[in-house]
Protein backbone atom coordinates (compact mmCIF):
# COMPACT_ATOMS: atom_id res chain seq x y z
CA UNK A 1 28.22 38.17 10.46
CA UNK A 2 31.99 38.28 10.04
CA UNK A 3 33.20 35.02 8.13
CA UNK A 4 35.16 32.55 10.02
CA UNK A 5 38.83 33.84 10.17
CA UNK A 6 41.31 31.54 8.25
CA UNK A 7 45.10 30.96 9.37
CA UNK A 8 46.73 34.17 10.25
CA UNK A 9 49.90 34.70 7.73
CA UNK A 10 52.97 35.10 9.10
CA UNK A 11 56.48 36.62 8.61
CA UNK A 12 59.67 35.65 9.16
CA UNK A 13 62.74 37.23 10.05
CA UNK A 14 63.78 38.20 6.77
CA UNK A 15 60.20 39.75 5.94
CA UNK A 16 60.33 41.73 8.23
CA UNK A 17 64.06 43.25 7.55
CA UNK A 18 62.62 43.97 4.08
CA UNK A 19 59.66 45.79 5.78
CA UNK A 20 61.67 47.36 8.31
CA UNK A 21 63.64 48.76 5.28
CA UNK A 22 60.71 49.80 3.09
CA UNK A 23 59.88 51.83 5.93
CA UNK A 24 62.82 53.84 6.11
CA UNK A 25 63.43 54.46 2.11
CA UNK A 26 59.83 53.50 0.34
CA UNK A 27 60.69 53.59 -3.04
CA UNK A 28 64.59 52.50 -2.45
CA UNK A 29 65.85 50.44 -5.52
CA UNK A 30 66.20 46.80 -4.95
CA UNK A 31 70.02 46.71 -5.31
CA UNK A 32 69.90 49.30 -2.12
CA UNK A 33 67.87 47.08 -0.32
CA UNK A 34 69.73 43.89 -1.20
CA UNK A 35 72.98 45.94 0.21
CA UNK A 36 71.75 46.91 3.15
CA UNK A 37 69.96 43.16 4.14
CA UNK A 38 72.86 41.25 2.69
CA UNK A 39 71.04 39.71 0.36
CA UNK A 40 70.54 40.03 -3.70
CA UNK A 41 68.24 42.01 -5.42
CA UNK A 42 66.88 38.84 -7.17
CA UNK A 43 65.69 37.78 -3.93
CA UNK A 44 64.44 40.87 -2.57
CA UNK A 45 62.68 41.11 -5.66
CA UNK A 46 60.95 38.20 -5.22
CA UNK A 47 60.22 38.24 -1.65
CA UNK A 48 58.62 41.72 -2.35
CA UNK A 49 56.48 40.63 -5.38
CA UNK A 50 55.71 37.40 -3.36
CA UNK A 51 54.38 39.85 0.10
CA UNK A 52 52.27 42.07 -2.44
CA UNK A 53 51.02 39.05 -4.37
CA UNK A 54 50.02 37.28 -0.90
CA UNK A 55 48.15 40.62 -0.31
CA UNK A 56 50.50 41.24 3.01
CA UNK A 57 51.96 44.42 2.28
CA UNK A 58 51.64 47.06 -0.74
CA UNK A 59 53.54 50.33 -0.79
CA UNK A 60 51.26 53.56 -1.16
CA UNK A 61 51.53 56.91 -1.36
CA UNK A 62 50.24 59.14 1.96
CA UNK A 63 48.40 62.38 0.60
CA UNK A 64 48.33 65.84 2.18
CA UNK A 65 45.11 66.47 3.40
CA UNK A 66 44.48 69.48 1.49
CA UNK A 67 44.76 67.28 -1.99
CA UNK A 68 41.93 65.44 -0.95
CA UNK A 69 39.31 66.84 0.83
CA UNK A 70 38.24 70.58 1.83
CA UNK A 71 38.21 70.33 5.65
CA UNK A 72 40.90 68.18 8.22
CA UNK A 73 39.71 64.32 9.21
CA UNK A 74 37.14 64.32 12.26
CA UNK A 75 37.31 61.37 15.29
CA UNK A 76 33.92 59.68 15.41
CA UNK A 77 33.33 56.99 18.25
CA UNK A 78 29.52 55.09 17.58
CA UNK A 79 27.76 53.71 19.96
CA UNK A 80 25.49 50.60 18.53
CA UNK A 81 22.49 48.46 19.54
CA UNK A 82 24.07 44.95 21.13
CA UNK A 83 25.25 42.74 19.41
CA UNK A 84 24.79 45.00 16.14
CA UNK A 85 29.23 46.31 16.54
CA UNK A 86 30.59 44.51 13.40
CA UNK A 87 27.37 45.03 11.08
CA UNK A 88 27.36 48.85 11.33
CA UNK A 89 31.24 48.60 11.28
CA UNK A 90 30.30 47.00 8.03
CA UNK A 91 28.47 49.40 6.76
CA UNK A 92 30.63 52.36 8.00
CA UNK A 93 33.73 50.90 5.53
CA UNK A 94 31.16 51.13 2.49
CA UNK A 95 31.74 54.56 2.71
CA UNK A 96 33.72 56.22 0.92
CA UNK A 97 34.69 59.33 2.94
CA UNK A 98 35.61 56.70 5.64
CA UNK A 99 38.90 55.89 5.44
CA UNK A 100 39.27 54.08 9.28
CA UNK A 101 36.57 52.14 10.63
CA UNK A 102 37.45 49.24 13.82
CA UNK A 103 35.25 47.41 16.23
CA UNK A 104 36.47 48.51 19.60
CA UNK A 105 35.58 47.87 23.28
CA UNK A 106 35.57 51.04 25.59
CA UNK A 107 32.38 53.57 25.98
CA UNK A 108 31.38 52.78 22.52
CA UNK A 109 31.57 50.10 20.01
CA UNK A 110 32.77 51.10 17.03
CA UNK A 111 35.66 53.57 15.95
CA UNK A 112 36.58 55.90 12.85
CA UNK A 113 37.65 58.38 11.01
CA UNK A 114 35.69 60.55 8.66
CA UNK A 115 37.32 62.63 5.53
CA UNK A 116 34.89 64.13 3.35
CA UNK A 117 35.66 65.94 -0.18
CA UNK A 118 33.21 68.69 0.77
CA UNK A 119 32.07 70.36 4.07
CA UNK A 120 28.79 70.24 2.55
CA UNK A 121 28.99 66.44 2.80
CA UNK A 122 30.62 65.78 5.98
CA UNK A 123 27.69 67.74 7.27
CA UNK A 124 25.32 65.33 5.82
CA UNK A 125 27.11 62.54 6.86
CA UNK A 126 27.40 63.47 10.98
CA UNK A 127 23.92 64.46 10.86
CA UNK A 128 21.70 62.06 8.19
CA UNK A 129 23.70 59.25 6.89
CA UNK A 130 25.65 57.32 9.82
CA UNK A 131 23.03 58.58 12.93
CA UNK A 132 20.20 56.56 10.01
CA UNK A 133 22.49 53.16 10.10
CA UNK A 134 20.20 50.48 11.47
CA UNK A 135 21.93 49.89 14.96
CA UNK A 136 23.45 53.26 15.67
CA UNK A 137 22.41 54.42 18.88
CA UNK A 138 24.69 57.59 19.16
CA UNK A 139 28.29 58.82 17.44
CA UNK A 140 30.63 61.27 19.55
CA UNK A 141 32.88 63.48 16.99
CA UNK A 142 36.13 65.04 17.18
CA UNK A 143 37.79 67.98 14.62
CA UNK A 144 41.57 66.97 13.68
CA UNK A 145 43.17 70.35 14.43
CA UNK A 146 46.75 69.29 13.79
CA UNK A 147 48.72 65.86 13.38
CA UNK A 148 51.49 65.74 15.16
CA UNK A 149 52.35 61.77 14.06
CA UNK A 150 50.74 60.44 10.75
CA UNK A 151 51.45 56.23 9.73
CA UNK A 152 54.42 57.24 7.51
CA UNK A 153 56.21 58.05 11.06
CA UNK A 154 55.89 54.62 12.54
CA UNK A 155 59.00 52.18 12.17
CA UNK A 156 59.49 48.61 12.80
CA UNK A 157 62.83 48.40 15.05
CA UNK A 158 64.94 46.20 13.59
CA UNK A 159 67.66 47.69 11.73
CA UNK A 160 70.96 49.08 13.15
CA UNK A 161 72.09 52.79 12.94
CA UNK A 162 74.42 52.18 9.79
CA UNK A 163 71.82 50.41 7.79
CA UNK A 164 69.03 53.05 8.42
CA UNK A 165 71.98 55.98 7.49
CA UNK A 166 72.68 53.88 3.93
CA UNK A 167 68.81 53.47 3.29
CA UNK A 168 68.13 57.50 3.91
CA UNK A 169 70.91 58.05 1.64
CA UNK A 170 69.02 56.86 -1.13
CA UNK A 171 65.41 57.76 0.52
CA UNK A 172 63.79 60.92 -1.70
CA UNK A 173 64.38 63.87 0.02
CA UNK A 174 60.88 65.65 1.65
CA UNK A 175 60.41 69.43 2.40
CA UNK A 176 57.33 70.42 4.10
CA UNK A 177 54.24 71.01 2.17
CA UNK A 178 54.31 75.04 1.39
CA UNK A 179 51.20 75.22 -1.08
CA UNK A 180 48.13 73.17 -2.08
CA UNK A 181 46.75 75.13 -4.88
CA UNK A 182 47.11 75.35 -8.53
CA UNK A 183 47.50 71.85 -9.57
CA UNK A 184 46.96 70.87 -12.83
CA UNK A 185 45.20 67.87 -14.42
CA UNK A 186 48.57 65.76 -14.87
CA UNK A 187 49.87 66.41 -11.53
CA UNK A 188 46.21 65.18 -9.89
CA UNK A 189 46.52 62.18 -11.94
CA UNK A 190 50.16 61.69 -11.26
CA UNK A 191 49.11 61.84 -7.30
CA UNK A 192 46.66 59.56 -7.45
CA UNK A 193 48.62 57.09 -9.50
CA UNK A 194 51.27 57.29 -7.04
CA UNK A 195 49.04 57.33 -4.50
CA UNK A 196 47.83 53.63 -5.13
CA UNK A 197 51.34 52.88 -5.79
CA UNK A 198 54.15 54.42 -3.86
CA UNK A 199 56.70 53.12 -5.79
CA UNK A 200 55.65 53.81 -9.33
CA UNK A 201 58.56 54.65 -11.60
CA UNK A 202 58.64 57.75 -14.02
CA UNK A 203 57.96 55.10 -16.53
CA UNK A 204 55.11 53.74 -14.52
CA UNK A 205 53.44 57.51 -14.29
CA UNK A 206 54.66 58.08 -17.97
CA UNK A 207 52.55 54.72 -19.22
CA UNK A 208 50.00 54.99 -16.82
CA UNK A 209 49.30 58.97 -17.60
CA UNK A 210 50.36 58.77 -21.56
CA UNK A 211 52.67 61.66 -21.38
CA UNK A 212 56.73 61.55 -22.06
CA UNK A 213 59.25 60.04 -19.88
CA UNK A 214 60.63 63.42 -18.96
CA UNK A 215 57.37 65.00 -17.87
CA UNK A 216 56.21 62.07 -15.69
CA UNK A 217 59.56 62.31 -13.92
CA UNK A 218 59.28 65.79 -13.20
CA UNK A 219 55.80 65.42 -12.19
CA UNK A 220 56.85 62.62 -9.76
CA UNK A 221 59.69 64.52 -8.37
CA UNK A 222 57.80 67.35 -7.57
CA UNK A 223 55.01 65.22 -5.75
CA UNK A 224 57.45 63.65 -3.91
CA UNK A 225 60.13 66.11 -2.96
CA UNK A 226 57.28 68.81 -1.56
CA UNK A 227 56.00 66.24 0.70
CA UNK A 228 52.55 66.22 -1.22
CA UNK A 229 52.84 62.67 -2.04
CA UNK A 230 54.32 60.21 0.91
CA UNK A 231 55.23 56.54 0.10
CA UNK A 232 54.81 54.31 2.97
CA UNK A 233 54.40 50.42 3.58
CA UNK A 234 50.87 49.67 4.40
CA UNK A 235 50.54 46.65 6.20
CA UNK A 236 48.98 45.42 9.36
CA UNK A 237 50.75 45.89 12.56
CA UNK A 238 49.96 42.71 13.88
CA UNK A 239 51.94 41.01 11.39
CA UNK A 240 55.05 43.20 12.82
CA UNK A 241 54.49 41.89 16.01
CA UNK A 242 52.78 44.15 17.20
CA UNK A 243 48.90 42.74 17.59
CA UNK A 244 47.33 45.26 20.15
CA UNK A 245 45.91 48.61 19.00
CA UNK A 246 44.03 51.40 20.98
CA UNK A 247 42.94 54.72 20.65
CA UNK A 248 43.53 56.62 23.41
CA UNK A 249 41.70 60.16 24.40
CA UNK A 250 43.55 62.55 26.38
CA UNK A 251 42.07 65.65 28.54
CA UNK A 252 44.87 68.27 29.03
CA UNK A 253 44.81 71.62 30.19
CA UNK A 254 45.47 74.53 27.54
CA UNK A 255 49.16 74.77 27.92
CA UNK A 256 50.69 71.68 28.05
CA UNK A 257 48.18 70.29 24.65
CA UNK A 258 51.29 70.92 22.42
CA UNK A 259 53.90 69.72 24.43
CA UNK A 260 51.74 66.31 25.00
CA UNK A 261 51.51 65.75 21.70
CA UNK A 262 54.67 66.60 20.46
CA UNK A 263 55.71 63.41 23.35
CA UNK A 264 53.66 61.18 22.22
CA UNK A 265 54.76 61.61 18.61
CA UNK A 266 57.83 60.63 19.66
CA UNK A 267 56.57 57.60 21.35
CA UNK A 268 57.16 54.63 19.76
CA UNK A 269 54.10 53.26 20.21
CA UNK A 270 52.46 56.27 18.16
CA UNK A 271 50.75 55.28 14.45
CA UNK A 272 48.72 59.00 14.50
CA UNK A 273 48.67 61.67 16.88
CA UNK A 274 46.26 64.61 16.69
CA UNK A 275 45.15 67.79 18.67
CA UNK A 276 41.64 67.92 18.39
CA UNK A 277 38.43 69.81 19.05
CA UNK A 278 35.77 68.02 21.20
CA UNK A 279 35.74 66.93 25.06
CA UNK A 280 39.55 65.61 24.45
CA UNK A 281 42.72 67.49 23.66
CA UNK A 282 44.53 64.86 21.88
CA UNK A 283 43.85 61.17 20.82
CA UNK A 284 46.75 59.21 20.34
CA UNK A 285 46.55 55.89 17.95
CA UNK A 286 49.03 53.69 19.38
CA UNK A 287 50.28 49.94 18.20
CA UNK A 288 51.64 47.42 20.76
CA UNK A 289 53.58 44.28 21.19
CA UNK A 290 50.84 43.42 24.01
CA UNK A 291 49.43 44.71 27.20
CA UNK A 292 52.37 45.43 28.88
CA UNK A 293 53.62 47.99 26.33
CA UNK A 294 50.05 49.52 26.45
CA UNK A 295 50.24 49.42 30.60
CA UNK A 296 53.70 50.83 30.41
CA UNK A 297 52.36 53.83 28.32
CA UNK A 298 49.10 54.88 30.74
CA UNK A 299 51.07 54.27 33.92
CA UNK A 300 54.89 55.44 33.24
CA UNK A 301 54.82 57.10 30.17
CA UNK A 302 52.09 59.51 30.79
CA UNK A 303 52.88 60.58 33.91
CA UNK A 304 56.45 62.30 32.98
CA UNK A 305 53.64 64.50 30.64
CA UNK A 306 52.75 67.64 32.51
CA UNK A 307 48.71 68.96 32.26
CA UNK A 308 47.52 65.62 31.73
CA UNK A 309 43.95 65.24 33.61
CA UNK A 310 42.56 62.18 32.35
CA UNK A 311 42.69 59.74 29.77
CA UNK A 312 40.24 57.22 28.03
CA UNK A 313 41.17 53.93 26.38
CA UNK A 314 39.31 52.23 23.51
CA UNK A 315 41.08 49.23 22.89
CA UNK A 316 40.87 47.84 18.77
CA UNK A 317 39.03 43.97 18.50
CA UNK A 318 38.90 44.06 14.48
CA UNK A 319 40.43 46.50 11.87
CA UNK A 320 37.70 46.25 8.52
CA UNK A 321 39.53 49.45 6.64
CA UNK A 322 42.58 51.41 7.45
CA UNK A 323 43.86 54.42 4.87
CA UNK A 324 40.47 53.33 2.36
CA UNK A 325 42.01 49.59 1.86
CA UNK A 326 39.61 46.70 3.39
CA UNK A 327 41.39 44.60 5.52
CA UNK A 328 40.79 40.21 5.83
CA UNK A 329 42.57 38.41 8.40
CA UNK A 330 45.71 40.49 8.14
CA UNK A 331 45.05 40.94 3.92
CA UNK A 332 44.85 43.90 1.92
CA UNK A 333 41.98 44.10 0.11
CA UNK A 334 41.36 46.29 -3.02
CA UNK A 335 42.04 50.12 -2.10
CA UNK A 336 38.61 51.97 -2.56
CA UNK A 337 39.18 55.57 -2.80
């Protein structure tokens, strides 16, 4: 049964500045931030170590598909025996190719997302190891064809158009992805390092990896300037203010799938948007400040979008892993893959 949840943390104003910044320029120096909040770096400092030591926020590093697993991520919604939601959600987050996994309400119970090393595996895993889960009754998947919004996207409003300008100015510049093969063993190592820890130094990588200064930085450059390697704050929305989630499927007719999802990227409700392959044409993962933001999507915000024939809401009760890190009562827990 889940344990009894203790006192939600909170964050105050200036918390959530520093996140709001850590969004726009991840691995920003301190003295940047301080500039930009008006504060010192001393304090930053602190406030940042004291948020990662409370377990309330830790900056990682977003991976490229194609460095981790052979195929794209797949949708799967699981329908469970009653009362039996949060036990297979528990057992769903013990594995390792799951890197999502929520209770939800809707036409099933539980939600997540399934990214397997090897075809061969995800194979084995839709069809032997989560339908033989005591209290799985059925699971409903979905291909990821394309992402059109991943987490790294999603900003907390709070900053004014000067201070994001001064914090991109010292942000690492990103190009697309343009290969994923040919790799060698300190450059895997380097990405997972960094990875775990967005805002590793060259020193950090150089220490961690035992290779020079120079190599680690050019290692960590590379990673980081191709887009292979994206640093992002991970913590949970409803800290930000923003405490209602839901997954929403949407039917759309052939022609209009890529202009709906390029719209809802841009919404700024949207945490991940993909086209998929399955009964929907895209799902959009969307974070709110509360049921009015998620009415004002389905009933204003939808209906501008042309080709849109239906849609189907499953709203998120309780998060237990998001991007392979456990979650408890709004805490990180350790990161598992």
């Amino acid at each position: 049964m889940p344990a009894v949840p203790s006192i939600p943390p909170v964050l105050d104003d200036a918390d959530l500045d520093l996140v709001a910044a850590l969004q726009v320029a991840p691995r920003a120096p301190l003295s940047a931030l301080a500039e930009v909040l008006g504060s010192s770096a001393s304090t930053v400092g602190r406030r940042l170590a004291r948020l990662a030591e409370e377990r309330l926020l830790r900056v990682i590093g977003q991976v490229e598909w194609p460095m981790l697993a052979e195929g794209n991520p797949l949708h799967i919604w699981v329908a469970t025996a009653p009362g039996q939601a949060w036990q297979v959600a528990r057992q769903l987050s013990e594995l390792p190719e799951i890197p999502f996994v929520a209770t939800t309400t809707g036409r099933t119970d539980v939600y997540c997302s399934l990214h397997a090393t090897r075809r061969d595996r995800a194979r084995e895993l839709l069809v032997t190891r989560i339908p033989s889960v005591p209290g799985v009754r059925s699971a409903h998947t979905q291909l990821v064809l394309r992402a059109t919004a991943k987490s790294d996207s999603w900003r907390l409003r709070r900053l004014d158009d000067a201070q994001v300008r001064a914090l991109r100015e010292v942000a690492d510049p990103v190009e697309e992805p343009a290969s994923f093969t040919g790799f060698g063993d300190d450059e895997l190592r380097a990405m997972e390092l960094l990875r775990r820890d967005g805002r590793a130094s060259a020193a950090d990588v150089a220490r961690g990896l035992g290779i020079s200064r120079s190599t680690a930085y050019r290692l960590t450059q590379s990673l980081l300037q191709r887009g292979l390697v994206r640093p992002r704050v991970e913590v949970e929305p409803a800290l930000l203010g923003h405490p209602l989630e839901a997954v929403i499927e949407l039917h759309a007719a052939p022609g209009a799938i890529q202009e709906v999802a390029d719209a809802l990227a841009r919404h700024p409700s949207a945490r991940y948007v993909s086209i998929v392959a399955g009964t929907s044409s895209v799902i959009h993962h969307g974070v709110f400040r509360n049921e009015d933001g998620l009415a004002e999507l389905l009933t204003r915000d939808l209906a501008t979008l042309p080709g849109i024939t239906a849609c189907e809401v499953s709203v998120v009760l309780d998060v237990l892993r998001r991007y392979w890190i456990g979650r408890e009562d709004g805490r990180l827990l350790c990161q598992d893959r």
